[in-house]
N, C-alpha and C. Protein backbone atom coordinates (compact mmCIF):
# COMPACT_ATOMS: atom_id res chain seq x y z
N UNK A 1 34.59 -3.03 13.54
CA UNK A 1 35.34 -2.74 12.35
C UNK A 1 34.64 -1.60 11.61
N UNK A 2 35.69 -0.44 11.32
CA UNK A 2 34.84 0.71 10.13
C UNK A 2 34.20 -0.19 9.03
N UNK A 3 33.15 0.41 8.38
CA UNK A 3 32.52 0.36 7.04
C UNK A 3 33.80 0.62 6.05
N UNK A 4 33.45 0.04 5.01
CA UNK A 4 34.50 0.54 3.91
C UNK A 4 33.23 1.42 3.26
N UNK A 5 34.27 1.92 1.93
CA UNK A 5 33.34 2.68 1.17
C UNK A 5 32.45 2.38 0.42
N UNK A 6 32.47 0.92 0.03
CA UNK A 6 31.76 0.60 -0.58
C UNK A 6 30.24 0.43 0.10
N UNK A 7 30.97 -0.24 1.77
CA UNK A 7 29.22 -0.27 2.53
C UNK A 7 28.49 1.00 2.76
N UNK A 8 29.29 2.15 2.72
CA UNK A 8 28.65 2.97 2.83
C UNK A 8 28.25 3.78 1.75
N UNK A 9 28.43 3.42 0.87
CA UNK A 9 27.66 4.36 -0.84
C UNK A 9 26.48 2.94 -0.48
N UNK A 10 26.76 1.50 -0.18
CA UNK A 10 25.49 0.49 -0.28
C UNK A 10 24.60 1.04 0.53
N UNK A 11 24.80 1.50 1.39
CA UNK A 11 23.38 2.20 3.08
C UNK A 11 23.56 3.76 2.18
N UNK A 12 23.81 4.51 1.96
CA UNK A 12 23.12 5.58 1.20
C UNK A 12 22.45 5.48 0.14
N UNK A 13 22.75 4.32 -0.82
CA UNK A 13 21.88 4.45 -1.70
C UNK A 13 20.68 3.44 -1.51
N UNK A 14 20.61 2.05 -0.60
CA UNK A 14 19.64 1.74 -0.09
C UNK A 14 18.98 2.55 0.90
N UNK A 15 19.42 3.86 1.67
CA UNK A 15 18.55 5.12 1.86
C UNK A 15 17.29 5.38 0.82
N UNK A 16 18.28 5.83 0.00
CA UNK A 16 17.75 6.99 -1.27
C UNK A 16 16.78 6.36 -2.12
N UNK A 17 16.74 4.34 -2.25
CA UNK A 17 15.94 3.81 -2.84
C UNK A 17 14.86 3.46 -1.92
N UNK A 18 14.48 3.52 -0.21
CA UNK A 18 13.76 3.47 0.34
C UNK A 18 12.78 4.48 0.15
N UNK A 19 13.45 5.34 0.51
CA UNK A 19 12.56 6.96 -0.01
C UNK A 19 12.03 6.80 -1.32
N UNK A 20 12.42 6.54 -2.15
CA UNK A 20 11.77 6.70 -3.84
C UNK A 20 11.02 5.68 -3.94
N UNK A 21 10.65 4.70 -3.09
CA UNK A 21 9.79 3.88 -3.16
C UNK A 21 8.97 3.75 -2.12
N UNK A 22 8.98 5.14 -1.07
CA UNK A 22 7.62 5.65 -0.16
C UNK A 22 7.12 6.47 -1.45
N UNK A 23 7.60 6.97 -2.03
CA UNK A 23 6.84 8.18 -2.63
C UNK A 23 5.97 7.36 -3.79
N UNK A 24 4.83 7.79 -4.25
CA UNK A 24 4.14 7.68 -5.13
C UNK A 24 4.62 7.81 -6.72
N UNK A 25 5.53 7.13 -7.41
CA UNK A 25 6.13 7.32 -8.69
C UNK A 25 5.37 7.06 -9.69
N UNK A 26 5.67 7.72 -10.89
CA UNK A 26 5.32 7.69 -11.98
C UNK A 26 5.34 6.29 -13.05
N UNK A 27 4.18 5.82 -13.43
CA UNK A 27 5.09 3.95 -13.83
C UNK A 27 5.82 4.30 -15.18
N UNK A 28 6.04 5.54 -15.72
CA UNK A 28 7.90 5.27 -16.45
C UNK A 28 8.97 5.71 -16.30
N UNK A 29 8.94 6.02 -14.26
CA UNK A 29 10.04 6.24 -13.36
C UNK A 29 10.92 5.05 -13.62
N UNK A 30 12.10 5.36 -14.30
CA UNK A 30 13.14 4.10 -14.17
C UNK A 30 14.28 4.12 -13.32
N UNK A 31 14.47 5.30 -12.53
CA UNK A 31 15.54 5.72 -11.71
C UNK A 31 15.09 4.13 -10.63
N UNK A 32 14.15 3.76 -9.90
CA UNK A 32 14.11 3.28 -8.89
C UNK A 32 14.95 2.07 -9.30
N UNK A 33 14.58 1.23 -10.40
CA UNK A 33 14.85 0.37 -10.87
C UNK A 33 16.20 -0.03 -11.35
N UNK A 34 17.03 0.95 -11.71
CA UNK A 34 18.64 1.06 -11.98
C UNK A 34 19.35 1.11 -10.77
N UNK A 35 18.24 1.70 -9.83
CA UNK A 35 19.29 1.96 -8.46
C UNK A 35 19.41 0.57 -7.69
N UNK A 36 18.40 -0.52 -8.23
CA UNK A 36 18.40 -1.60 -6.92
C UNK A 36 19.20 -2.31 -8.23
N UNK A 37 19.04 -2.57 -9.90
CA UNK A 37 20.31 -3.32 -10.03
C UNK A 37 21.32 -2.74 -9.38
N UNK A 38 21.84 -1.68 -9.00
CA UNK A 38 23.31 -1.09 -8.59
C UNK A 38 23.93 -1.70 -7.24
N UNK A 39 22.26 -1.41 -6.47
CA UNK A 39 22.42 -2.32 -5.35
C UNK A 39 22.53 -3.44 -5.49
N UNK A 40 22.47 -4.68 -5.95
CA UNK A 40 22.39 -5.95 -6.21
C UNK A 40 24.12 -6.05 -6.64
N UNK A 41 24.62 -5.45 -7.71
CA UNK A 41 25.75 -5.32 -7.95
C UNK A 41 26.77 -4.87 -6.69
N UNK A 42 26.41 -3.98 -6.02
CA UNK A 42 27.39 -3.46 -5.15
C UNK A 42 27.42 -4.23 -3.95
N UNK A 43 26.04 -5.03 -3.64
CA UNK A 43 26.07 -6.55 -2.64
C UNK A 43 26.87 -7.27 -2.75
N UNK A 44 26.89 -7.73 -3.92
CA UNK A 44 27.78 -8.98 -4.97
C UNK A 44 28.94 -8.76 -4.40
N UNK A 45 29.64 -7.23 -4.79
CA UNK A 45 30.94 -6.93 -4.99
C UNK A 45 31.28 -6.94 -3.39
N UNK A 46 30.18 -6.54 -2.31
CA UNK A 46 30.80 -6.32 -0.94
C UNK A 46 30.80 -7.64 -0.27
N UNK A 47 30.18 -8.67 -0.71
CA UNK A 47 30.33 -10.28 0.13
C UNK A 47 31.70 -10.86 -0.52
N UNK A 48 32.22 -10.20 -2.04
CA UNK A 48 33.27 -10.94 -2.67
C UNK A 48 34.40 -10.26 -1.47
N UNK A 49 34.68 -9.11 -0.49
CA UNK A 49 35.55 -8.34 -0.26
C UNK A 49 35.91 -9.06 1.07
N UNK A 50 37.08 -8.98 1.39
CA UNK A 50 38.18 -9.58 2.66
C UNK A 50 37.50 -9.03 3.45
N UNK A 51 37.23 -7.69 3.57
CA UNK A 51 36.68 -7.05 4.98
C UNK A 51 35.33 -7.02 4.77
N UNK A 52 34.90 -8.11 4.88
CA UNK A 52 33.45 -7.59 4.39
C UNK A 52 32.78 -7.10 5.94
N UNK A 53 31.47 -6.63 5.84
CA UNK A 53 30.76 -6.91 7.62
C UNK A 53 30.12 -8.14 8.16
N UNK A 54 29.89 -7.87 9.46
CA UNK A 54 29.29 -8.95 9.81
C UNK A 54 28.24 -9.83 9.26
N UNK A 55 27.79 -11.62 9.19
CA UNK A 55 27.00 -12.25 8.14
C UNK A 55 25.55 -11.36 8.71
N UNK A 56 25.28 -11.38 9.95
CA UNK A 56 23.84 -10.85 9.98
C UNK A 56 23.89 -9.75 9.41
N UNK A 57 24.83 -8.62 9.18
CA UNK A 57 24.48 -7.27 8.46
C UNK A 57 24.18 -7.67 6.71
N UNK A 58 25.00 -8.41 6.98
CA UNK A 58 25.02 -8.68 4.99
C UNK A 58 23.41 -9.35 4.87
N UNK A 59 23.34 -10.04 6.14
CA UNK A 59 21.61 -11.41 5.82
C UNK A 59 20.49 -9.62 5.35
N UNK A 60 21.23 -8.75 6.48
CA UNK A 60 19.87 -7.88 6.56
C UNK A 60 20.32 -6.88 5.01
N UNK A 61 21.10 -6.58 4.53
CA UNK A 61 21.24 -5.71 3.68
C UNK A 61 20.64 -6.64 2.24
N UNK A 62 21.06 -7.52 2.28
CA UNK A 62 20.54 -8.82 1.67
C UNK A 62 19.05 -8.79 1.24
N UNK A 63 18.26 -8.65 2.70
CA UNK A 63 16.63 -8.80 2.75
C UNK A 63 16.19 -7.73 2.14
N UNK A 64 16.99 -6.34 2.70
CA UNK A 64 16.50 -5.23 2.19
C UNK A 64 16.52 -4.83 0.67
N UNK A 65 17.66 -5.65 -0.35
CA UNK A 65 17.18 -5.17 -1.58
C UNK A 65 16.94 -6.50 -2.46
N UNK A 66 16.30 -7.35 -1.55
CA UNK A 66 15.41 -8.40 -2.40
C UNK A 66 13.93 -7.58 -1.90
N UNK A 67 13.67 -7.08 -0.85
CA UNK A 67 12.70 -6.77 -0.27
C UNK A 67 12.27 -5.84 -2.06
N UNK A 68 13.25 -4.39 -2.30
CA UNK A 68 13.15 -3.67 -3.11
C UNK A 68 12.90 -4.19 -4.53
N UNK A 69 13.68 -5.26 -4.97
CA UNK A 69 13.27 -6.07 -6.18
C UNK A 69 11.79 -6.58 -6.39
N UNK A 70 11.47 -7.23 -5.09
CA UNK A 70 10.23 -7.81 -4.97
C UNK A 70 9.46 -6.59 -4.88
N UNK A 71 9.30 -5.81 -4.53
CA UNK A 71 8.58 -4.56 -5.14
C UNK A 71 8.34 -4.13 -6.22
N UNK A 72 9.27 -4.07 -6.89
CA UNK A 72 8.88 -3.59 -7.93
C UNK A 72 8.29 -4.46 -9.40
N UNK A 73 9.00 -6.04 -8.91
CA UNK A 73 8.27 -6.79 -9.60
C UNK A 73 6.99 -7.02 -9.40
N UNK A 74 5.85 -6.93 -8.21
CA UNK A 74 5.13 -6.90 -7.85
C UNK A 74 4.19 -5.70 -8.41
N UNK A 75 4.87 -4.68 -8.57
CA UNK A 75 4.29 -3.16 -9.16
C UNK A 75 4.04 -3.58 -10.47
N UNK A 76 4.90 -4.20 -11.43
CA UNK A 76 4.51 -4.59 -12.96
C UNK A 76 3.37 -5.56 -13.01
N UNK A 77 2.99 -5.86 -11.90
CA UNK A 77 1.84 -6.75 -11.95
C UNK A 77 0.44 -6.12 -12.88
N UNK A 78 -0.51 -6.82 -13.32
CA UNK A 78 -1.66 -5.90 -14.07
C UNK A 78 -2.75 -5.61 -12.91
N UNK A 79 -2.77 -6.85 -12.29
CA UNK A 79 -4.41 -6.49 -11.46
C UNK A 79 -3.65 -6.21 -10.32
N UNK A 80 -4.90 -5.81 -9.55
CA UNK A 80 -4.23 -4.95 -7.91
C UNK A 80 -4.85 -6.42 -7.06
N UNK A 81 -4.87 -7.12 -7.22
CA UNK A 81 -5.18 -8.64 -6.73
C UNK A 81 -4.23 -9.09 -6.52
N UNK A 82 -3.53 -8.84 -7.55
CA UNK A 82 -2.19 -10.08 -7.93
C UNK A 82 -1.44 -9.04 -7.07
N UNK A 83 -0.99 -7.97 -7.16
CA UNK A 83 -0.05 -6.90 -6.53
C UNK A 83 -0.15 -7.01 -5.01
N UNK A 84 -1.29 -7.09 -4.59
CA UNK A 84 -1.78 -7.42 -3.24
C UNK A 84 -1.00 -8.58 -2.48
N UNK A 85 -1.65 -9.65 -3.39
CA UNK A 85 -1.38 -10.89 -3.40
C UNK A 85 0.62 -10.94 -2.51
N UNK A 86 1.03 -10.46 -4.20
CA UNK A 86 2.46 -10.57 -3.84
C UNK A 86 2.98 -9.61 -3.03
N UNK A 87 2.34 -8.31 -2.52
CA UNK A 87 2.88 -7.24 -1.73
C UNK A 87 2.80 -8.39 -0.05
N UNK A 88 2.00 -9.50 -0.24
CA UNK A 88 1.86 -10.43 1.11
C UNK A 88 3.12 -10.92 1.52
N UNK A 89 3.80 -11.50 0.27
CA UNK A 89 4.60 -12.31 0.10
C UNK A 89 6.34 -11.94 0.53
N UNK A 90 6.40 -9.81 0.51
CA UNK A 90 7.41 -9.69 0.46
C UNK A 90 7.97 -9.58 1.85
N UNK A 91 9.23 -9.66 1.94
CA UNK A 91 9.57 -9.64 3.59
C UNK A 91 10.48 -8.26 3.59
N UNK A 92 9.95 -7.39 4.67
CA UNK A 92 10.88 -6.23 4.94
C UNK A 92 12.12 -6.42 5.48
N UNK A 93 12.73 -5.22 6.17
CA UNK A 93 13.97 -5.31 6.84
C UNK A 93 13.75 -5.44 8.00
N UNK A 94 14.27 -5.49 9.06
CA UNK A 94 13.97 -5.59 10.69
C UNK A 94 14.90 -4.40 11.23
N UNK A 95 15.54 -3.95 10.52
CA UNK A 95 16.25 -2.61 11.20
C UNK A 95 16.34 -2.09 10.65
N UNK A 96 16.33 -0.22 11.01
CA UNK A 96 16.40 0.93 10.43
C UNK A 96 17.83 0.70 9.86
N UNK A 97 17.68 1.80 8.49
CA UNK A 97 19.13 1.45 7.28
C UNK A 97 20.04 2.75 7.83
N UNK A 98 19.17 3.62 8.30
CA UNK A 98 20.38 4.81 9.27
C UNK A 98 19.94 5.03 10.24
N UNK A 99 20.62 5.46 11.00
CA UNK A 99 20.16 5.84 12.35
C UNK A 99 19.38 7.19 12.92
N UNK A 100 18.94 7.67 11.59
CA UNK A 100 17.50 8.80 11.88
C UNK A 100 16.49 8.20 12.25
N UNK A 101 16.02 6.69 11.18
CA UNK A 101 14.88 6.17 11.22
C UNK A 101 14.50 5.35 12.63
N UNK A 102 13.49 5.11 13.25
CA UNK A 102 12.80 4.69 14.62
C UNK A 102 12.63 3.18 13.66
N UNK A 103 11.51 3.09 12.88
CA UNK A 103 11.32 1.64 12.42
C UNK A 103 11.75 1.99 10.98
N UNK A 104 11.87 0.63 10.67
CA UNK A 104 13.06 0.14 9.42
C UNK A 104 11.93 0.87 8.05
N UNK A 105 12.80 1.60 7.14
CA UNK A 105 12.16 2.33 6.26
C UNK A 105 11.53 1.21 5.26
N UNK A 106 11.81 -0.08 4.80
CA UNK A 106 11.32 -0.98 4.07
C UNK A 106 10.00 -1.50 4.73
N UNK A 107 9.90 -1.56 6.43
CA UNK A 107 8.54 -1.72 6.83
C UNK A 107 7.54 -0.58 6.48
N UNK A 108 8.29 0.74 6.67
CA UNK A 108 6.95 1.73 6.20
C UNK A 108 6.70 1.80 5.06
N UNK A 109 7.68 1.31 3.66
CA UNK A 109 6.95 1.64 2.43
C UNK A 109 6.23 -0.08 2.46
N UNK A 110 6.52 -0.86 2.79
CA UNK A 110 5.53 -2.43 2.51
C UNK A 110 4.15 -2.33 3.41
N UNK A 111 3.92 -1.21 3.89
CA UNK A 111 2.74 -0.72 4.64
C UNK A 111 1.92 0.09 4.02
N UNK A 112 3.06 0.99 3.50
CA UNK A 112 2.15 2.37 2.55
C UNK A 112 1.78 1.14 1.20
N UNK A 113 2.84 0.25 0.99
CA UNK A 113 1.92 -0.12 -0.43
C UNK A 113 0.89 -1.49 -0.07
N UNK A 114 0.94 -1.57 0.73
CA UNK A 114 -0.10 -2.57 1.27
C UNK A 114 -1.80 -1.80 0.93
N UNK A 115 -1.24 -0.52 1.77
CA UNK A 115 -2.76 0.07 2.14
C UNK A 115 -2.78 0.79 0.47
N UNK A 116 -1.94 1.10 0.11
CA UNK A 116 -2.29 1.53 -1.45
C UNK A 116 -2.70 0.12 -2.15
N UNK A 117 -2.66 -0.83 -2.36
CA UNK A 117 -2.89 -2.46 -2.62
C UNK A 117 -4.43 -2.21 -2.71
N UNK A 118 -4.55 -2.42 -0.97
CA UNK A 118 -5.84 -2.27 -0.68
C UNK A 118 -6.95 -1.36 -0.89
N UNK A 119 -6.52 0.07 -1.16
CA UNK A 119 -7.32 0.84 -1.29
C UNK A 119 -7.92 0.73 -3.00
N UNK A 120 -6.97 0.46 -4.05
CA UNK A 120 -7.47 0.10 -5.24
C UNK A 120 -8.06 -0.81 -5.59
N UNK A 121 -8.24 -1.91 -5.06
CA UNK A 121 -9.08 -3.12 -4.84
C UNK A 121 -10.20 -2.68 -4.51
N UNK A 122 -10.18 -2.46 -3.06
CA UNK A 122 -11.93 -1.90 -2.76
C UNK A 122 -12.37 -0.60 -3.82
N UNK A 123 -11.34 -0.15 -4.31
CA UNK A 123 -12.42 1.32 -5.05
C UNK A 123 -12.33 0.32 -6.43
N UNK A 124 -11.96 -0.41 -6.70
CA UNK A 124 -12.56 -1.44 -7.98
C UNK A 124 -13.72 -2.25 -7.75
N UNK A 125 -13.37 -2.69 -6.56
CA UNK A 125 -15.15 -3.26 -5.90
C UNK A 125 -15.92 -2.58 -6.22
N UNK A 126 -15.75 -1.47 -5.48
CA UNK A 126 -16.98 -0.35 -5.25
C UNK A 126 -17.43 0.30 -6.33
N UNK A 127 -16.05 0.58 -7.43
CA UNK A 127 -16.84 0.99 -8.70
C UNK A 127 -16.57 2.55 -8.40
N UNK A 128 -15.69 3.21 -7.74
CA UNK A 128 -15.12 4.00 -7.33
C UNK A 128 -13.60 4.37 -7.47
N UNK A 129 -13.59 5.33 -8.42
CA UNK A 129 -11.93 4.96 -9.45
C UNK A 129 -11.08 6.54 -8.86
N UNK A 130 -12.09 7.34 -8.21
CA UNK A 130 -11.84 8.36 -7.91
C UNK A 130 -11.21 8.57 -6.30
N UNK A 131 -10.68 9.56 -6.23
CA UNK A 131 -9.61 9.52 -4.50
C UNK A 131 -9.35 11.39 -4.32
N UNK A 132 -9.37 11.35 -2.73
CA UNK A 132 -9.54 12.70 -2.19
C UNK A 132 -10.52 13.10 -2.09
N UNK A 133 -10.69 14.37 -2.41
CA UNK A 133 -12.05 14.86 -2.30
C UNK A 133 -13.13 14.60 -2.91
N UNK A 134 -13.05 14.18 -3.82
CA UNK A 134 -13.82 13.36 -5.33
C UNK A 134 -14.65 12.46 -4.57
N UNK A 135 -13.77 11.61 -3.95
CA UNK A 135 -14.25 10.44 -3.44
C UNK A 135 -14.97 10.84 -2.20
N UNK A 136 -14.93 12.20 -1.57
CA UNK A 136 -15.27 11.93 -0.30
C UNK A 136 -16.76 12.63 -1.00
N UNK A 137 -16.78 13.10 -2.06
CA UNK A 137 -18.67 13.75 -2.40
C UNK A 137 -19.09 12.64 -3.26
N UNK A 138 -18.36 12.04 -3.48
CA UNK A 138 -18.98 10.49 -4.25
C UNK A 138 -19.93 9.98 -2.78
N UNK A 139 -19.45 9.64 -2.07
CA UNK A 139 -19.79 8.87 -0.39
C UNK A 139 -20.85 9.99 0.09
N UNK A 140 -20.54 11.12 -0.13
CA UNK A 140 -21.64 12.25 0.67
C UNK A 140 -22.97 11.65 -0.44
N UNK A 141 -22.66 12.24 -1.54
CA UNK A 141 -24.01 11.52 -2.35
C UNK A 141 -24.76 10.58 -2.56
N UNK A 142 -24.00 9.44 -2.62
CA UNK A 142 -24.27 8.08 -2.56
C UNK A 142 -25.38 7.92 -0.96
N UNK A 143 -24.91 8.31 0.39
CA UNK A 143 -25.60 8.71 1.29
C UNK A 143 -26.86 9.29 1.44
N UNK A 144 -26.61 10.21 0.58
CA UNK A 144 -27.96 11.47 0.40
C UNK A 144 -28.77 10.69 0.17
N UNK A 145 -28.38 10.32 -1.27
CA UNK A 145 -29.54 9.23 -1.80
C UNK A 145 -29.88 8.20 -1.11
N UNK A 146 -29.43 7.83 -0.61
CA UNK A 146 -29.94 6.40 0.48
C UNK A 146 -31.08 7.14 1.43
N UNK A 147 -30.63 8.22 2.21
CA UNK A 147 -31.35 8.96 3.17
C UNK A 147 -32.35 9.10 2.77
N UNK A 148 -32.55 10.17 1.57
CA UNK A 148 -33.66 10.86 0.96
C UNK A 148 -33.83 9.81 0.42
N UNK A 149 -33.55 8.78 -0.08
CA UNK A 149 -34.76 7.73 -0.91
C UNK A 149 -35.39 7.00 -0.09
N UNK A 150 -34.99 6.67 1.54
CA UNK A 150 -35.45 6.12 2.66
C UNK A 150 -37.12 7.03 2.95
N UNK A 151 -36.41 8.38 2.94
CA UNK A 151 -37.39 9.31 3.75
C UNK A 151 -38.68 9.33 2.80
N UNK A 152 -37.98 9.17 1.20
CA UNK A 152 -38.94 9.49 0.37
C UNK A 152 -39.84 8.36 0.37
N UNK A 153 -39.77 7.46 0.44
CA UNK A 153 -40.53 6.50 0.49
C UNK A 153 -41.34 6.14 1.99
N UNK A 154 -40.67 6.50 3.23
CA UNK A 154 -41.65 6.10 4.43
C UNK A 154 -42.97 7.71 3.89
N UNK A 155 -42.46 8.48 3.47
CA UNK A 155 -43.21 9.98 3.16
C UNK A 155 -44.56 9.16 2.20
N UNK A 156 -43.91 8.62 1.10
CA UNK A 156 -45.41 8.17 0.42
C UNK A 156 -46.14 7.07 0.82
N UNK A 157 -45.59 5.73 1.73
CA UNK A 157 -46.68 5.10 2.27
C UNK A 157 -47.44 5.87 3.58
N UNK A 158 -47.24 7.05 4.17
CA UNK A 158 -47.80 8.29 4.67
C UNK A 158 -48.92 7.98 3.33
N UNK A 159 -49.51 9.10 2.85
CA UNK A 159 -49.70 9.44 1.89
C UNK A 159 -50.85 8.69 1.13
N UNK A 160 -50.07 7.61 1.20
CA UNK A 160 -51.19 6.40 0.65
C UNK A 160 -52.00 5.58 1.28
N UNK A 161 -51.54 6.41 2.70
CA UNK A 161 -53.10 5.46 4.24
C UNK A 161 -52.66 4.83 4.56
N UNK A 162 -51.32 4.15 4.87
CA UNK A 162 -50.79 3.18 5.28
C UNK A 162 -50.57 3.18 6.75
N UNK A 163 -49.93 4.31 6.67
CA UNK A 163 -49.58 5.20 7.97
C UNK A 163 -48.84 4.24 8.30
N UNK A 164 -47.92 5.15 9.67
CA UNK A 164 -46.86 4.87 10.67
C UNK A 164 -47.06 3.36 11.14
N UNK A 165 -48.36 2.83 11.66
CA UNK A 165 -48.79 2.13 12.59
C UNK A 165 -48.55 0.70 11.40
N UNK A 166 -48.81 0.74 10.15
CA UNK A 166 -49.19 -0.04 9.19
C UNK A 166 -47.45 -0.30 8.78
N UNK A 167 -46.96 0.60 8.76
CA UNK A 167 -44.99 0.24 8.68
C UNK A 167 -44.63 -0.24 9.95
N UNK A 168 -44.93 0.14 11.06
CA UNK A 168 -44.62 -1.27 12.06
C UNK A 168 -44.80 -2.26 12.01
N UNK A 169 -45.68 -2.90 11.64
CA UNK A 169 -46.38 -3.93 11.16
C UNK A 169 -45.73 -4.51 10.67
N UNK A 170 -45.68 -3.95 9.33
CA UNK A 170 -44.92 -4.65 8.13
C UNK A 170 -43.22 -4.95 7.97
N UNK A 171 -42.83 -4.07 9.23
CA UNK A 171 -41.27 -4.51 9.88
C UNK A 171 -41.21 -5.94 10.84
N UNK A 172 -42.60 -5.49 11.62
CA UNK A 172 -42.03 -6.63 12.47
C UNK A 172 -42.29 -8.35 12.28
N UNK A 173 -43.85 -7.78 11.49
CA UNK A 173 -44.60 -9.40 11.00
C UNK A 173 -44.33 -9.62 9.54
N UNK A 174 -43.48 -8.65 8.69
CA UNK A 174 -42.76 -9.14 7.24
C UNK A 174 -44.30 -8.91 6.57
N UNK A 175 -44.87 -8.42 6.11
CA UNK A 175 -46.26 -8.13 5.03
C UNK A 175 -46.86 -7.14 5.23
N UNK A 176 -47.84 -6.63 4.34
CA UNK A 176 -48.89 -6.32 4.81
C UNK A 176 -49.82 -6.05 5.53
């Protein structure tokens, strides 16, 4: 059976809200958020319709903009714990929403925000708030110093008569 028009403004604009929710938005982007009530509305209106499509298309169009809701409720979260937490919880789509995409566009953004989840967590661990290049001479330095404070220190028990032979020692038998 053809799509009516309505299923097909529903798969273009669940397109257009997949995409705007790979991309990295601004948090007082409200476009994303008007577009999945629209979707939610235009669901409603296409299960009320005589011709509707098949139940598994509707189960999956279904998943896909609870998938999108649960996103973004998840995004208003405060800590990246809790966001984490619930980014666990959400379930993607199982099939691509057009037929450009190879895997279903709701699996690649619940991936990209997984690893975005994750990456703000550990740089809150770490005490590391910075990303890109920032971050990659944060790690070069942090290194240095480990190195050179290693070297600097086998350099002064040198120094102080301890010698080489006297740091074996004290690695393998723990003292003095």
């Amino acid at each position: 059976m053809a799509a009516t028009r309505l299923e097909l403004n529903l798969i273009r604009l669940l397109s257009r809200c997949e995409a705007l929710a790979a991309e990295r938005r601004d948090p007082e982007e409200w476009r994303l958020e008007k577009y999945v009530a629209a979707l939610e509305d235009m669901l409603r209106e296409l299960k009320k319709q005589c011709s509707k499509p098949a139940p598994e298309l509707l189960n999956e169009y279904t998943r896909k903009v609870d998938f999108l809701k649960g996103l973004l409720e998840a995004e208003k979260l405060s800590s990246s714990t809790e966001k984490a937490l619930a980014n666990q919880f959400l379930a993607p789509g199982r099939t691509p929403t057009t037929i450009k995409e190879r895997t279903p566009a709701s699996k690649t953004v619940h991936l990209q925000t997984k690893a975005r989840c994750t990456g703000k967590m550990r740089s809150e661990l770490l005490g590391t708030v910075c990303s890109g290049a920032a971050a990659s001479l944060l790690l070069l330095y942090r290194w240095s110093l480990m190195t050179f404070g290693c070297l600097w220190w086998l350099c002064l028990r040198y120094i102080l008569g301890w010698g080489w032979s006297h740091l074996l020692c004290h690695t393998v038998h723990g003292g003095p």
